[in-house]
N, C-alpha and C. Protein backbone atom coordinates (compact mmCIF):
# COMPACT_ATOMS: atom_id res chain seq x y z
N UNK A 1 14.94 -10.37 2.37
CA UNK A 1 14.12 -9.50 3.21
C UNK A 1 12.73 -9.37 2.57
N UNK A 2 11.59 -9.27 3.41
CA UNK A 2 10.28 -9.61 2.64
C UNK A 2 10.22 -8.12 1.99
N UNK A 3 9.31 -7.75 1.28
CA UNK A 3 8.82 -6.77 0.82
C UNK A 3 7.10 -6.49 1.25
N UNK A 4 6.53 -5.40 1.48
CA UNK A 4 5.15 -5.05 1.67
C UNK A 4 4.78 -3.99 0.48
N UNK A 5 3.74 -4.26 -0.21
CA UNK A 5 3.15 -3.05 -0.52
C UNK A 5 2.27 -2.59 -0.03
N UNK A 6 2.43 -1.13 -0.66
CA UNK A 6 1.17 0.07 0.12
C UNK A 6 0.08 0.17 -1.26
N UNK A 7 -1.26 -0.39 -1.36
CA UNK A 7 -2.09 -0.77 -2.28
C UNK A 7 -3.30 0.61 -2.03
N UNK A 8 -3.82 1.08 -3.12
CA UNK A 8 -4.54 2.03 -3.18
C UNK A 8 -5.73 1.53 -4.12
N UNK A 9 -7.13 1.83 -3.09
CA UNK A 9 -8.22 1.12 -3.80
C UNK A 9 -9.34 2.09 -3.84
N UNK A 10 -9.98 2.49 -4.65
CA UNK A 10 -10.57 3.43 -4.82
C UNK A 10 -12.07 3.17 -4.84
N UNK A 11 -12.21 1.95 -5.40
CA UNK A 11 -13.67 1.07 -5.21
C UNK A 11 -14.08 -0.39 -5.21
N UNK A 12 -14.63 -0.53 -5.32
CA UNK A 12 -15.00 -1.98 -5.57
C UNK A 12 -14.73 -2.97 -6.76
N UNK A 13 -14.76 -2.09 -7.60
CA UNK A 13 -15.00 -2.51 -9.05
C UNK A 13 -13.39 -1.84 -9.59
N UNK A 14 -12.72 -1.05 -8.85
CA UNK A 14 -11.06 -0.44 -9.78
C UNK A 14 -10.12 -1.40 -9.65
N UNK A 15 -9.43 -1.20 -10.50
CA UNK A 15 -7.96 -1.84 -9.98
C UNK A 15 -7.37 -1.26 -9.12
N UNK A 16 -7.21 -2.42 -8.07
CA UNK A 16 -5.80 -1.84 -7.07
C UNK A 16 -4.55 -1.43 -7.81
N UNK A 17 -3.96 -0.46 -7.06
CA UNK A 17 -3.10 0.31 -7.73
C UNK A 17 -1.71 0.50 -6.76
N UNK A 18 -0.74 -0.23 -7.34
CA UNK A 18 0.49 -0.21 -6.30
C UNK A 18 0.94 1.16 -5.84
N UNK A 19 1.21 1.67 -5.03
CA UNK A 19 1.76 2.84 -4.74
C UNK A 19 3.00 2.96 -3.51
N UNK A 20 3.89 2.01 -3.24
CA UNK A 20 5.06 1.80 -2.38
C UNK A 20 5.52 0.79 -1.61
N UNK A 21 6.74 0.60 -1.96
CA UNK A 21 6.91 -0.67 -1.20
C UNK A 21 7.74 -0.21 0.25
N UNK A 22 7.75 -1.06 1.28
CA UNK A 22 8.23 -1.35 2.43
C UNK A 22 8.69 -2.52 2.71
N UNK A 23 9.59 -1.89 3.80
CA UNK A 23 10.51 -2.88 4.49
C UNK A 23 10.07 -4.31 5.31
N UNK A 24 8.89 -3.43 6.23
CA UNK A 24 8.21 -3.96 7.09
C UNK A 24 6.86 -3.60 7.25
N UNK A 25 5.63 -4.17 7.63
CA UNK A 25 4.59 -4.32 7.82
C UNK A 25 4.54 -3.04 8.59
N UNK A 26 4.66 -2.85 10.05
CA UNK A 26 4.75 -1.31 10.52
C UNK A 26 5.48 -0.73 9.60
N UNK A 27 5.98 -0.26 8.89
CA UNK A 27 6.41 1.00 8.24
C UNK A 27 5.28 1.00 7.23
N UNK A 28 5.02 -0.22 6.44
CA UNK A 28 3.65 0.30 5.47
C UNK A 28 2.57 0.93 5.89
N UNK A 29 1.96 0.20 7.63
CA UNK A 29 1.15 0.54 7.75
C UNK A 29 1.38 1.92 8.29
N UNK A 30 2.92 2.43 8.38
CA UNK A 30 2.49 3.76 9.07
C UNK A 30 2.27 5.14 8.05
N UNK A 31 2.97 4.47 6.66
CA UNK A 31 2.83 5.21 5.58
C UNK A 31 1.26 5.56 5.50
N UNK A 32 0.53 4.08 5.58
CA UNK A 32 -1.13 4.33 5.22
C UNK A 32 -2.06 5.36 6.15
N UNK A 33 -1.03 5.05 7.68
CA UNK A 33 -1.84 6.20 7.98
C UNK A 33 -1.74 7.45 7.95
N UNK A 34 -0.67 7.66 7.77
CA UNK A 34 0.21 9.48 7.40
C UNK A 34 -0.83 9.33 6.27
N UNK A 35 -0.77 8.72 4.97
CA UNK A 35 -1.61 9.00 3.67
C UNK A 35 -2.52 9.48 3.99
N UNK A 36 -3.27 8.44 4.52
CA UNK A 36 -4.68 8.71 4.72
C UNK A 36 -5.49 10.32 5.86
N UNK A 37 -4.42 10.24 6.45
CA UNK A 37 -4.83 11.23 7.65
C UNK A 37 -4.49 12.75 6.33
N UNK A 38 -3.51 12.86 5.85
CA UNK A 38 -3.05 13.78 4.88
C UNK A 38 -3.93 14.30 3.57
N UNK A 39 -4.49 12.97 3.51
CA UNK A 39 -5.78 13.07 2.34
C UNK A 39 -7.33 13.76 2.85
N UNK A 40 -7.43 12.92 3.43
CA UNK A 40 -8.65 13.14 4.64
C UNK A 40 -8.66 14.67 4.76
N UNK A 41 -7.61 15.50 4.82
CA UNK A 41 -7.31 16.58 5.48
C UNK A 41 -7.59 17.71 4.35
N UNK A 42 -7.10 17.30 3.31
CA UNK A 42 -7.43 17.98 1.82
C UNK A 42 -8.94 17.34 1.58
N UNK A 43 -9.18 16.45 1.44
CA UNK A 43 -10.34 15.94 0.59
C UNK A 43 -10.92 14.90 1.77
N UNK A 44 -12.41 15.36 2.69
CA UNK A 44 -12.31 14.87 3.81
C UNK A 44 -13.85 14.03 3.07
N UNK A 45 -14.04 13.73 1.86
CA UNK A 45 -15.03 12.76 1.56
C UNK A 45 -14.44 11.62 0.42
N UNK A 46 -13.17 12.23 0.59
CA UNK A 46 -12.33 11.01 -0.26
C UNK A 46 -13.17 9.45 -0.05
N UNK A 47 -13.07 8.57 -1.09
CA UNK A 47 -13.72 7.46 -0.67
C UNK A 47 -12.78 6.74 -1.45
N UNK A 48 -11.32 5.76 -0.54
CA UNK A 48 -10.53 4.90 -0.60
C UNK A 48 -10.09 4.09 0.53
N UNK A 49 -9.52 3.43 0.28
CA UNK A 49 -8.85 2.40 0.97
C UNK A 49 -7.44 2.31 0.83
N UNK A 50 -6.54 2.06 1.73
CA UNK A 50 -5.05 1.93 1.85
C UNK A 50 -4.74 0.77 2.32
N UNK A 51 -4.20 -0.36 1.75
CA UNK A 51 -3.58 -1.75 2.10
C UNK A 51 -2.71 -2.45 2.01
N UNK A 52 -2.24 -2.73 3.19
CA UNK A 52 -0.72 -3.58 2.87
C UNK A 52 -0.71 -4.24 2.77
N UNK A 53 0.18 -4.97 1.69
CA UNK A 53 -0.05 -6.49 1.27
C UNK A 53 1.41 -6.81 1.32
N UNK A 54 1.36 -8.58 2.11
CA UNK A 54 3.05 -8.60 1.38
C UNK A 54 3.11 -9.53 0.17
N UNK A 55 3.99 -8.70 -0.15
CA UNK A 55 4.67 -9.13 -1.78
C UNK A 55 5.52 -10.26 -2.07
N UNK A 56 6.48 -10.19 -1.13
CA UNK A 56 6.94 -12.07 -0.96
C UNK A 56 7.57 -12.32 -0.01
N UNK A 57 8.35 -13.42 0.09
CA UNK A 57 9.41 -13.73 1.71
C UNK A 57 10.58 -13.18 1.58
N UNK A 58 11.31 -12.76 0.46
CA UNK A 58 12.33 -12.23 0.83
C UNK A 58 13.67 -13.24 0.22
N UNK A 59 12.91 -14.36 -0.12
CA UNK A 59 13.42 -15.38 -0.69
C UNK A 59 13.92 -15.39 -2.25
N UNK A 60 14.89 -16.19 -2.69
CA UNK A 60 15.37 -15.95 -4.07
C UNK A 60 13.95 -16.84 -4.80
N UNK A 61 14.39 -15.97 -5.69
CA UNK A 61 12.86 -16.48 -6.74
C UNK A 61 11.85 -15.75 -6.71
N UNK A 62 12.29 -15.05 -5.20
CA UNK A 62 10.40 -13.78 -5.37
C UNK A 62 10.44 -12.64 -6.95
N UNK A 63 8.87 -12.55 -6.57
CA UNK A 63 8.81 -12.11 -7.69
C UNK A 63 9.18 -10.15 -7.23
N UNK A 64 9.33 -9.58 -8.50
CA UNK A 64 9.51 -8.00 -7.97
C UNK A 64 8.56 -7.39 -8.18
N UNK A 65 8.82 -6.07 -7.92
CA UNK A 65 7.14 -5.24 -7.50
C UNK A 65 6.92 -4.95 -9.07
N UNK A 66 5.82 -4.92 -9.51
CA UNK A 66 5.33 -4.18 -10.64
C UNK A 66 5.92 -2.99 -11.04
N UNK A 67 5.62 -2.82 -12.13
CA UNK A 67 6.63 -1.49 -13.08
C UNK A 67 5.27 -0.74 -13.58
C-alpha cells in the first residue's frame, strides 16, 4: 500500500519537516487542510506551506518514513 507524507515547510531556505503519514493522497491532503485552516485560525500570518508527497509504491523494498 503506498504511503503519503504530510511535509511542513516553513521557508525557503528550512528543512522540510515530516509531520504524518497517510494512506491516501485525499486523506493527506485533507489533513493539510484541517492543519492549515486550524493554524490560520490561531496564527492568521503564519507563513508555511503543507505538502504531500508520496513516499513510495507500497512495494517490498520501499523505503520507511523517517524517525
Amino acid at each position: 500500500m503506498p504511503v503519503f507524507w504530510l511535509v511542513l515547510v516553513t521557508a525557503p531556505v528550512a528543512t522540510p519537516l515530516h509531520v504524518g503519514n497517510y494512506p491516501s493522497i485525499e486523506t493527506c491532503q485533507a489533513a493539510a487542510i484541517s492543519t492549515r485552516q486550524t493554524v490560520r485560525a490561531g496564527a492568521p500570518n503564519a507563513n508555511f506551506q503543507l505538502v504531500c508527497v508520496q513516499a513510495n509504491t507500497g512495494k517490498a523494498g520501499d523505503p520507511g518514513p523517517p524517525e
